[in-house]
Structures are given as structure tokens and as C-alpha cells.
Protein backbone atom coordinates (compact mmCIF):
# COMPACT_ATOMS: atom_id res chain seq x y z
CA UNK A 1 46.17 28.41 37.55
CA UNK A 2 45.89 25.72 34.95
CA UNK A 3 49.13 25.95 32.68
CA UNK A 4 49.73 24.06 29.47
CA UNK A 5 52.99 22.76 28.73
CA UNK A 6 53.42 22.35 25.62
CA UNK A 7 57.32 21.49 24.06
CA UNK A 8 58.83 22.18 20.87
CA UNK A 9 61.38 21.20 18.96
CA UNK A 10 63.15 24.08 17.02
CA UNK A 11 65.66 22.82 14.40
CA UNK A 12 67.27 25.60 12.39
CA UNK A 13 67.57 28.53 15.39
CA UNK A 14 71.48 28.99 14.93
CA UNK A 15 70.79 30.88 11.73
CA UNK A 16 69.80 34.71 11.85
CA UNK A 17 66.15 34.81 11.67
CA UNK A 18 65.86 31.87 13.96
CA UNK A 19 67.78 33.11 16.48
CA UNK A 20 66.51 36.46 16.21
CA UNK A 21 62.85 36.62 15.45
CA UNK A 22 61.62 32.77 16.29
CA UNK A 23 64.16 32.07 19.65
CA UNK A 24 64.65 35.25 21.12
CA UNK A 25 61.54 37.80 20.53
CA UNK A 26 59.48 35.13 20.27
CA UNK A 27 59.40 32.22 22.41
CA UNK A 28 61.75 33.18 24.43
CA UNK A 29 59.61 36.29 24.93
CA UNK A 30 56.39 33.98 25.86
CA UNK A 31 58.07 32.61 28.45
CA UNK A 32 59.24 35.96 30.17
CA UNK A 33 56.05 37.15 29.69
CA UNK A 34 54.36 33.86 31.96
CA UNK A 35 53.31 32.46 28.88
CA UNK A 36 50.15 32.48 25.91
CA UNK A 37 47.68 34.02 28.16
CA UNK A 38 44.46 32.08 27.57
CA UNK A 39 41.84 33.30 30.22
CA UNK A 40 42.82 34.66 34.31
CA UNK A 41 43.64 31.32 35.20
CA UNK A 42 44.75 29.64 32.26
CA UNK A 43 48.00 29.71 30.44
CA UNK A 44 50.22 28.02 27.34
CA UNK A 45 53.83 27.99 28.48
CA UNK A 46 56.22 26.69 25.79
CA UNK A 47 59.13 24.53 26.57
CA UNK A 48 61.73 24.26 23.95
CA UNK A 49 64.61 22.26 23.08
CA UNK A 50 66.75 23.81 20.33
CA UNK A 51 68.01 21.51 17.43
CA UNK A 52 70.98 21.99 14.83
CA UNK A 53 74.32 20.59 13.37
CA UNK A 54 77.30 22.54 14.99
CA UNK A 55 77.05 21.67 19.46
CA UNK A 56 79.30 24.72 19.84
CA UNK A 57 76.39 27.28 18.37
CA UNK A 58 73.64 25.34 20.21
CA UNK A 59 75.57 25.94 23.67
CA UNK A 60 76.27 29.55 23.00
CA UNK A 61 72.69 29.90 22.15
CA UNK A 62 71.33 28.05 24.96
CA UNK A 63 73.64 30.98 27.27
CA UNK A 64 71.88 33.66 25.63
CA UNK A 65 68.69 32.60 25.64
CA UNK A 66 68.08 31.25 29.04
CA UNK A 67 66.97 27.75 27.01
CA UNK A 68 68.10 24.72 28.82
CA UNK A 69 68.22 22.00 25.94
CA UNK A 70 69.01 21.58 22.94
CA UNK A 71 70.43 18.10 20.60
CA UNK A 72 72.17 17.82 17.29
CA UNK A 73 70.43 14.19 17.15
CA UNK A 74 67.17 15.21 15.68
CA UNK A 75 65.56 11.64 15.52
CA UNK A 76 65.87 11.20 19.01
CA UNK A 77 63.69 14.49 20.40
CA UNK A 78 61.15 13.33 17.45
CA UNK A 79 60.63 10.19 19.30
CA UNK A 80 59.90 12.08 22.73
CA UNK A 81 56.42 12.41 23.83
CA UNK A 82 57.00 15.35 25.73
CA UNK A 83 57.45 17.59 22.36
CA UNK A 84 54.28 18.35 20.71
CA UNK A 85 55.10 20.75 18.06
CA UNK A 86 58.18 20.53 15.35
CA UNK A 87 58.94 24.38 14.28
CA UNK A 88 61.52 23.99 11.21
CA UNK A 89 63.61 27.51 10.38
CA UNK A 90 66.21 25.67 8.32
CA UNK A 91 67.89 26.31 5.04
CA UNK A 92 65.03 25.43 2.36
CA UNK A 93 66.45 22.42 0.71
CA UNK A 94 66.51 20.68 4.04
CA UNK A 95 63.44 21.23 5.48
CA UNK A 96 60.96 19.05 3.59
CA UNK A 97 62.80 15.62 4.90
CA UNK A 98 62.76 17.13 8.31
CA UNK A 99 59.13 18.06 8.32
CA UNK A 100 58.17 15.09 6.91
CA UNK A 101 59.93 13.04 9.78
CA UNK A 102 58.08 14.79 12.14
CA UNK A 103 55.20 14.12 10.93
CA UNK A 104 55.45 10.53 10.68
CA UNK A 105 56.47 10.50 14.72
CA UNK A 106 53.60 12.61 15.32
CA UNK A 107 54.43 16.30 15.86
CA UNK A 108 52.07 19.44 14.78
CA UNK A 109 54.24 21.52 12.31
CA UNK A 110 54.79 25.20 12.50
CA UNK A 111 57.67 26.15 10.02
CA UNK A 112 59.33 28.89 7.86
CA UNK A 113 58.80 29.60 4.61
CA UNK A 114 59.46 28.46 1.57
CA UNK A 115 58.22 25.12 2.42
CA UNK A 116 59.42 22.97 -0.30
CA UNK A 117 61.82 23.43 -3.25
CA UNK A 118 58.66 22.70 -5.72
CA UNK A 119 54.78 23.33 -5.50
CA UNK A 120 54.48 19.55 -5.58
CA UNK A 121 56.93 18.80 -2.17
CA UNK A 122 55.45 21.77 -0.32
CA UNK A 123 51.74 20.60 -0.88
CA UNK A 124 52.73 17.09 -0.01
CA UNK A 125 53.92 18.29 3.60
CA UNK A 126 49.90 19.27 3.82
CA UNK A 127 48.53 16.18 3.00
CA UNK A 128 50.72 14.00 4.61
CA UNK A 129 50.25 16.63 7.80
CA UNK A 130 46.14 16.87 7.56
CA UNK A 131 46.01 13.03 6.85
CA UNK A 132 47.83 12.14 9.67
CA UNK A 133 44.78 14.52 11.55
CA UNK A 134 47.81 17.16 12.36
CA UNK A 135 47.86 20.81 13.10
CA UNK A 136 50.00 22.77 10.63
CA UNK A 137 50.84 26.54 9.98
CA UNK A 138 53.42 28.25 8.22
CA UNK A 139 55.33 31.78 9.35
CA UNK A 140 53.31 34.67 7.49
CA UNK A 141 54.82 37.03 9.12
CA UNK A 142 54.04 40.21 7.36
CA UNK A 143 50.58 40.03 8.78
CA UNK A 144 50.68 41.01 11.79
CA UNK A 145 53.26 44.41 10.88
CA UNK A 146 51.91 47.83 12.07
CA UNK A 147 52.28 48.88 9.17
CA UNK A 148 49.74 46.03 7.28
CA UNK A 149 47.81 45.80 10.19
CA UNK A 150 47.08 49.64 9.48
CA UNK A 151 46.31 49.14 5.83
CA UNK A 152 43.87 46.50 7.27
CA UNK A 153 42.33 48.43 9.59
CA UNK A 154 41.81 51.41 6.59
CA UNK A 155 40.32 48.65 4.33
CA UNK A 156 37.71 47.27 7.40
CA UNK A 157 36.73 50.62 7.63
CA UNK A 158 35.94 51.62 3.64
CA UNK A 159 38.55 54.17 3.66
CA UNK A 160 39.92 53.66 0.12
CA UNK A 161 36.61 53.24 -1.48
CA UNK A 162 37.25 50.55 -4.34
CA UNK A 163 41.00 49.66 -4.49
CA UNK A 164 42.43 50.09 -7.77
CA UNK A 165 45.86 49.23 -7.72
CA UNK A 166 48.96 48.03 -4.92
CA UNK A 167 52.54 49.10 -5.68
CA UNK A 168 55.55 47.59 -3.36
CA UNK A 169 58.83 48.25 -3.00
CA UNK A 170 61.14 46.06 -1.25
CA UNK A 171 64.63 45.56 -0.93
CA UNK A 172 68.41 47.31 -0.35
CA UNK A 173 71.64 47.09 -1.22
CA UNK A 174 73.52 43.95 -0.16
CA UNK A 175 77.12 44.26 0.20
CA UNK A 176 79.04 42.25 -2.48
CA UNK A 177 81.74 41.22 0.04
CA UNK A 178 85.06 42.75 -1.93
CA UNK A 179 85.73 45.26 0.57
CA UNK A 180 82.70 45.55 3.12
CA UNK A 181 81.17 42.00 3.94
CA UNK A 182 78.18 40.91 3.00
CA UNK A 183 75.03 41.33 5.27
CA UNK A 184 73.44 38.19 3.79
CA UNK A 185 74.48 34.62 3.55
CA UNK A 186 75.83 33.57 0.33
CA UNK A 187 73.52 30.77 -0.60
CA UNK A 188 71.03 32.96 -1.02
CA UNK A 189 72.76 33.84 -4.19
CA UNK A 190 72.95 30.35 -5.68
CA UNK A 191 70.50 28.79 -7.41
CA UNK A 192 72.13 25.16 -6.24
CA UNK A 193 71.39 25.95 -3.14
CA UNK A 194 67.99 27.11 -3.14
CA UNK A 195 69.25 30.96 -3.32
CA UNK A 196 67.39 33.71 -5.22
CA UNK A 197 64.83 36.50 -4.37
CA UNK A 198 62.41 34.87 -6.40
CA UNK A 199 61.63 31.99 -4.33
CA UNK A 200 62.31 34.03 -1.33
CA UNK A 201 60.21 37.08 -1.88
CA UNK A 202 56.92 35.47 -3.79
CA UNK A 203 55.84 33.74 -0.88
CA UNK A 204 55.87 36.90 0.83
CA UNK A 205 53.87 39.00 -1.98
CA UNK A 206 51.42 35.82 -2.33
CA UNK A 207 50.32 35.91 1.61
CA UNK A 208 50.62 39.87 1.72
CA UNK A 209 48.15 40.27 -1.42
CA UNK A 210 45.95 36.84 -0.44
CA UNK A 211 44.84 38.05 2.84
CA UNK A 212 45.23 41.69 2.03
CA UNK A 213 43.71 42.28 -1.33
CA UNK A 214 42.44 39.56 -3.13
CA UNK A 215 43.48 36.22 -4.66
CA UNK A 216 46.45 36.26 -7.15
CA UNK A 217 45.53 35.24 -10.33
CA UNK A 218 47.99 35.57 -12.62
CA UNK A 219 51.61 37.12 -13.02
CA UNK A 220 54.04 38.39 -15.08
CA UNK A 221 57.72 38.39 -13.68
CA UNK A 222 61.28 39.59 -14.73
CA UNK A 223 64.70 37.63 -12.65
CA UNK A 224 67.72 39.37 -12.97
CA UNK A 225 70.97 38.64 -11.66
CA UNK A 226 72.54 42.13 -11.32
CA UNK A 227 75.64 41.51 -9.51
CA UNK A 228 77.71 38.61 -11.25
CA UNK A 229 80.28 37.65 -8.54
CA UNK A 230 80.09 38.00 -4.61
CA UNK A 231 82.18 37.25 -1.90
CA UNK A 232 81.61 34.45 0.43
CA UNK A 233 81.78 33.69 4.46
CA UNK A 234 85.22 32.48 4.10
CA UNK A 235 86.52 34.93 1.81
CA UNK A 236 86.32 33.17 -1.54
CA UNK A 237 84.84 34.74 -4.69
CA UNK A 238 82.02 32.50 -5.85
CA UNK A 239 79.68 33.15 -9.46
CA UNK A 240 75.96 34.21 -8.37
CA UNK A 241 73.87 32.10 -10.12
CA UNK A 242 70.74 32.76 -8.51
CA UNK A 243 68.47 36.07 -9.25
CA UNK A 244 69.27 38.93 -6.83
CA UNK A 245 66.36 41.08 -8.50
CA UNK A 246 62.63 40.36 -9.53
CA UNK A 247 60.16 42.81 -11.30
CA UNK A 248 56.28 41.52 -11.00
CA UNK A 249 52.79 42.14 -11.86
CA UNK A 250 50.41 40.32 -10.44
CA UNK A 251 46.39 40.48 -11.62
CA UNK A 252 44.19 40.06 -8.34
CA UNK A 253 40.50 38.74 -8.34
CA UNK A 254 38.44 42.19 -8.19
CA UNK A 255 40.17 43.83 -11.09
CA UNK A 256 43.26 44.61 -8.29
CA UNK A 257 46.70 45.14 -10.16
CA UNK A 258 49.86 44.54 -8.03
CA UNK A 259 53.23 45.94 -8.51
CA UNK A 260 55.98 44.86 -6.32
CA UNK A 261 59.73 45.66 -7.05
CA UNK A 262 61.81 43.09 -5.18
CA UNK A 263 66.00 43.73 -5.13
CA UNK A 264 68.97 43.43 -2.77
CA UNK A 265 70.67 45.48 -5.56
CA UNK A 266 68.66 48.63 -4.61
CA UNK A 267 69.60 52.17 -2.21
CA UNK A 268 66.78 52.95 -0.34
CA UNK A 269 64.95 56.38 -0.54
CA UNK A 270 61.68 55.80 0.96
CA UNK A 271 60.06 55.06 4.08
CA UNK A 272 61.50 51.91 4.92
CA UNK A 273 62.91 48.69 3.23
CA UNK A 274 59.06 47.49 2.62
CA UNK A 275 56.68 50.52 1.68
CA UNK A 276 53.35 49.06 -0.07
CA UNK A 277 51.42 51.53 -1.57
CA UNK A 278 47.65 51.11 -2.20
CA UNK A 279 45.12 53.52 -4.19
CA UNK A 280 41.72 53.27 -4.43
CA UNK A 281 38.40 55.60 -5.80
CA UNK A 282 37.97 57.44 -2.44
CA UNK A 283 42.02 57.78 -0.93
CA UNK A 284 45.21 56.36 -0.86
CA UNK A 285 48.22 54.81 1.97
CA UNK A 286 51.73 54.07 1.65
CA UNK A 287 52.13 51.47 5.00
CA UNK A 288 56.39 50.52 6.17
CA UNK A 289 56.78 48.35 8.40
CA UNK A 290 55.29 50.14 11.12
CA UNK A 291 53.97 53.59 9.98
CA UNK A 292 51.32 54.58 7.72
CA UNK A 293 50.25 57.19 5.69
CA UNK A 294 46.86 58.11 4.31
CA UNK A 295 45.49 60.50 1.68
CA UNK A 296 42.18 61.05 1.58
CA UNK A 297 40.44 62.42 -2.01
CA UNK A 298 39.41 65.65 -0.23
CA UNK A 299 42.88 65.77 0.34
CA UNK A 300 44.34 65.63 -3.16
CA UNK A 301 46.07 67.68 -4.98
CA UNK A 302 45.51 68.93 -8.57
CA UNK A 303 49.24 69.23 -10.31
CA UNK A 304 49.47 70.38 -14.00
CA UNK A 305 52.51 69.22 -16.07
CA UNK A 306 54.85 71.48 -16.35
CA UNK A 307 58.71 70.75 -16.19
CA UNK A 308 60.10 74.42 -17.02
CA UNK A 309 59.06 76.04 -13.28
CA UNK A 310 60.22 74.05 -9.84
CA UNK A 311 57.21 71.74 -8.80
CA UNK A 312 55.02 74.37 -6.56
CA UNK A 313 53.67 71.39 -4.70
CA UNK A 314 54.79 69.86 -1.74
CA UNK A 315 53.58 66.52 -2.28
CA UNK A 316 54.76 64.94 1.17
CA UNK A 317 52.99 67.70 2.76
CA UNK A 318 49.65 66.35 1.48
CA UNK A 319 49.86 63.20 3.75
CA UNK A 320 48.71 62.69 7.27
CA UNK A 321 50.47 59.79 9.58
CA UNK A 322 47.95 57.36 10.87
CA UNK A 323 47.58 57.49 14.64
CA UNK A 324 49.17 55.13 16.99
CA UNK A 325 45.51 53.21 17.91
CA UNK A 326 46.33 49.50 19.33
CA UNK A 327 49.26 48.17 20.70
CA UNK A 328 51.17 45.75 18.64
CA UNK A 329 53.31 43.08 19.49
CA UNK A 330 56.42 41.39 17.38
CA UNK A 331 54.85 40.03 14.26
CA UNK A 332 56.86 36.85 15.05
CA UNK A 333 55.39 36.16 18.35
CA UNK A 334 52.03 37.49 17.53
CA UNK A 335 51.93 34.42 15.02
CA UNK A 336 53.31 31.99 17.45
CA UNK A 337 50.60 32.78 20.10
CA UNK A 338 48.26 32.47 17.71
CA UNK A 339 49.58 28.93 16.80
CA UNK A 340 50.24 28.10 20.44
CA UNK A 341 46.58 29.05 20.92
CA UNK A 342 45.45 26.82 18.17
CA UNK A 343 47.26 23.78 19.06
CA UNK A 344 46.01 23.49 22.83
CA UNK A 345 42.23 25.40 22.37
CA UNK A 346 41.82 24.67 18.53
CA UNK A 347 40.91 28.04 17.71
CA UNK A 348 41.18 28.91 13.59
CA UNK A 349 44.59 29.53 12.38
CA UNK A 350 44.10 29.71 8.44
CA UNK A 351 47.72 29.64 7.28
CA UNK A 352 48.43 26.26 7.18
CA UNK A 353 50.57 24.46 5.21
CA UNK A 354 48.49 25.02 2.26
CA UNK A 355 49.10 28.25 2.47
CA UNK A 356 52.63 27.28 2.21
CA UNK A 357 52.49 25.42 -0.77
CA UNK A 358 50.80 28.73 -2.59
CA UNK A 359 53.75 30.93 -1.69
CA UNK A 360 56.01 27.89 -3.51
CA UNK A 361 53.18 27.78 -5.98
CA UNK A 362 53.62 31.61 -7.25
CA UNK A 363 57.39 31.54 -6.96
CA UNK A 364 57.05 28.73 -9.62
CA UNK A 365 55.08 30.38 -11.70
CA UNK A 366 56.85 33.80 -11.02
CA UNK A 367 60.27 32.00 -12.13
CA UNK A 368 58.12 30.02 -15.41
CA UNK A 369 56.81 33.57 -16.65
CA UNK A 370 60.44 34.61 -16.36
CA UNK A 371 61.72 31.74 -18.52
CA UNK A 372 58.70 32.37 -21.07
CA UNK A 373 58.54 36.05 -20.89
CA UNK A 374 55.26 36.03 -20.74
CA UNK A 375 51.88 36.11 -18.25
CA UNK A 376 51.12 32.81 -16.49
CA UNK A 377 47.41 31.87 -14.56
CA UNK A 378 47.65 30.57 -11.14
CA UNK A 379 45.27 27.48 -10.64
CA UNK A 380 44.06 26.84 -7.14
CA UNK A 381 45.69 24.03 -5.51
């Protein structure tokens, strides 16, 4: 058995997401598993050292992940040779610097999204990355859901004829923190530090509808900040001054209109906290996270307007759950083996850095239509 060791530094795994997604049902996950299976007698087994500030959460991590390592003295794992790959899951405004350090000692990048604070930094991280001849991706995560992998699979197979039109809903309520705490951290809600669903959420929607349904080409977008005050982690009331809600249009190449609500201020009655909805000429889906839904035009019903009797159909009834045909893994790790793939067999992994830089790019523009009030184009990169 030929196995490929291949190390990474993860800086930023003591957060949520981090710990959750990238640490523990990921690469922690690869490793249980025997590794990135490659062929019968070839493997990619990842060997991480976790990075962050605070010793005390790096230990504690370390115990519940099995993980041996970990440093708070980032510039000293950057100048090991036994650490290929940088992976960066830090707070935004922190992680161009540390990107950028990695790349001058070296390391192929694989980081979280955004990947700047501005179009400009996030697109520099590509260059400087491709000009130094290294491999780059960013976390698209979305992709590899059930649910989109579904839609996908409905659009490879001409089931919605020519799509007309992509609706999503995203979001719930986040708890302001005066009696029941908050289930998010609080500079997301502060526009000095980077906060806002904007700049969260955009890079999201520009990936989704990119690989999905066409390239954005314009947008029109409303910010709000609904909720005025919150509670932070250590009890103290604190002004939001980043938006916590964010209604956009987006125009797609192919004459493709996108609608995607995007609020933390928001009760759910739907599906799931992400339900995209897409119609075309010949049938229609509303994809979650993990299930989908399909309705073909021989399926269709024919209401009449007419408020004065109850509705006589049952609309839900109309729609038939797409089968359970594949096995799918985490969307997380599916990325990561991907990645892990690329790095030690080259295979294509189109969502570079570049990539990156688009999802900044549209967040930009989404918050400059918001300032205007009015529709701004999107120029390729």
C-alpha cells in the first residue's frame, strides 16, 4: 500500500464551523476512514496540526479529536517542510495576512470563505498563490448538499426543460441575547468587524447560481438591519451595525432570474433553513439541504382565483420526493477529498481562489447596489 502523507496546518478550528464541519466530520473523518482512497493500493492520509490563539481551546480540542498537535506560534509550523497545505477557517479580517504568509513559505491554500475584506485583497491571494505555481481552493460547500446535488442531477437529465427562474430562501431567527442567548457570534453583527449577512451570504448565492445556473450578471440588493441592539458573549448590550437581512435579484446569463431572501431575522415555515426553488418550461423542484421535490408539467395543477371558497387544492399533494439514488457524504469532506486528491494526483478542482474573489466580488456589488438603490453589472475578474 502506497500512502501519501500529506500535513496541514489548520488555523481557525476553535471556532464553530471549524471545529465542527472542517476538524471533526471532515478530516478527522478521513483519517478514521484509512484515508482519501485513491486506487486498492493507494491512499492520501492527512496529518494535521491545529493552529489558534487561546492553548487552553487547542488542548481541549486536540482531546476530542484524537489530533496530536497543535501551536499558537503560527510562523513556526509555516516554516516546517512536513506541512504541505495551509487551510485558514478564521474570522475574515484576519485571514488575508495569514494566507498570504503561507504562501510566501510555500504552502497550497485551501480556506473558508469570504476570502478577503475587498474584491481587490481576495483576488490578490490568487495571484500571489498561482504565481508562486501553488494549488489553491476555497470551501464551496453548498455543492456537494443532497439537496443541490439533486437539483443537479434533474438539470443533467433535462428535467426542467428551459429554466426560467430560481427563488431561495435562507435564514432563521437568531436570538437577540436579552433573555435566550444568542446562537451566533456577535461580530457577525458589526460591520467593524467584518459582520453582516451580506458579505456572508453572497458568496454563497454567487457559487450556488455559478455552477448551478449560470453566470451572475448583475444584481439588485436591499441591507437591512432589523434588530438594532443585541446581546453579546459576555453579557453586554452592543449597537448592530452590520445588516442582519438582505433582499436580492440577481440576472443570470441565459435569461435566468434569481431570487434569494437572506435573514437571521426570519421563523422558518418551509422545508428547511435553505429551500431553493427552481422552475422551468417542462417542471419544477424545491431542493433543502438534503431532500428534493419535483413537479413535473403533467403534474400541474390548474387553480382559478377565487378567495371567497377554501382553496380546493392541495398544493403539497401535487409534489413527489425525489428518490434516495447515490450515497452522499458530508459536503465538507466531500470537498476536502476532492482537494486532497488534487494536491497529491493533480486532478481538476475548479474553485480556486478565483472563485473566492467572485463571492467577495458580488458581496461588493450586492452592498454598492444597496448604497445606490439601484442595479449594478458584474464584470469578470
Amino acid at each position: 500500500m502506497t500512502t501519501h502523507n500529506i500535513g496541514i496546518i489548520m488555523n481557525g478550528v476553535t471556532g464553530r464551523m471549524g471545529t465542527n464541519q472542517h476538524l471533526l466530520r471532515s478530516i478527522k473523518a478521513i483519517i478514521e476512514q484509512g484515508g482519501v482512497k485513491i486506487s486498492a493500493d493507494e491512499v492520501i492520509m492527512p496529518d494535521p496540526i491545529l493552529v489558534g490563539r487561546n492553548e487552553a481551546k487547542l488542548q481541549a480540542l486536540c482531546k476530542q479529536s484524537g489530533v496530536q498537535k497543535y501551536t499558537t506560534d503560527l510562523d513556526s509550523v509555516l516554516s516546517d517542510p512536513n506541512y504541505q497545505i495551509y487551510f485558514d477557517a478564521q474570522v475574515t479580517g484576519r485571514r488575508a495576512a495569514a494566507v498570504k504568509k503561507a504562501i510566501l513559505a510555500g504552502k497550497h491554500i485551501y480556506c473558508e470563505k469570504p476570502t478577503g475584506t475587498t474584491t481587490e485583497e481576495a483576488l490578490e491571494l490568487y495571484e500571489l498563490a498561482t504565481a508562486a505555481g501553488l494549488k489553491n481552493g476555497v470551501v464551496q460547500d453548498k455543492l456537494w448538499l443532497p439537496g443541490m446535488l439533486k437539483l443537479k442531477r434533474l438539470m443533467e437529465n433535462g428535467f426542467f426543460g428551459k429554466i426560467l427562474s430560481v427563488r431561495g430562501e435562507f435564514g432563521y431567527w437568531v436570538f437577540e441575547g436579552h433573555s435566550i442567548p444568542a446562537q451566533r457570534p456577535s461580530w457577525n453583527y458589526r460591520k467593524e468587524d467584518d459582520g453582516g449577512i451580506i458579505v456572508d451570504m453572497l458568496c454563497h448565492w454567487r457559487y450556488v447560481l455559478d455552477n448551478l445556473f449560470g453566470k451572475v450578471k448583475s444584481v439588485s440588493c436591499l441591507g437591512a438591519t432589523h434588530i438594532p441592539e443585541r446581546i453579546d458573549e459576555n453579557g453586554q448590550a452592543y449597537k448592530a451595525t452590520a445588516d442582519d437581512a438582505c433582499y436580492a435579484t440577481f440576472e443570470l446569463e441565459g435569461d435566468v432570474i434569481a431570487q434569494f431572501n437572506s435573514s437571521w431575522t426570519v421563523r422558518v415555515r418551509r422545508d428547511d433553513l435553505l429551500t431553493l426553488q427552481v422552475d422551468g418550461t417542462h417542471g419544477s423542484a424545491v431542493a433543502g439541504l438534503r431532500d428534493c421535490h419535483i413537479q413535473h408539467y403533467g403534474n400541474t395543477p390548474k387553480p382559478v382565483w377565487n378567495p371567497d371558497i377554501p382553496q380546493p387544492i392541495p398544493f403539497f399533494d401535487g409534489w413527489a420526493k425525489v428518490p434516495e439514488q447515490e450515497l452522499f457524504d458530508n459536503a465538507f469532506k466531500a470537498q476536502w477529498e476532492l482537494f486532497l486528491k488534487h494536491i497529491v494526483k493533480d486532478t481538476p478542482f475548479p474553485w480556486d481562489l478565483k472563485a473566492g474573489a467572485r463571492g467577495v466580488q458580488l458581496a461588493e456589488k450586492g452592498l454598492e447596489s444597496w448604497a445606490k438603490r439601484a442595479w449594478v453589472d458584474i464584470d469578470e475578474l
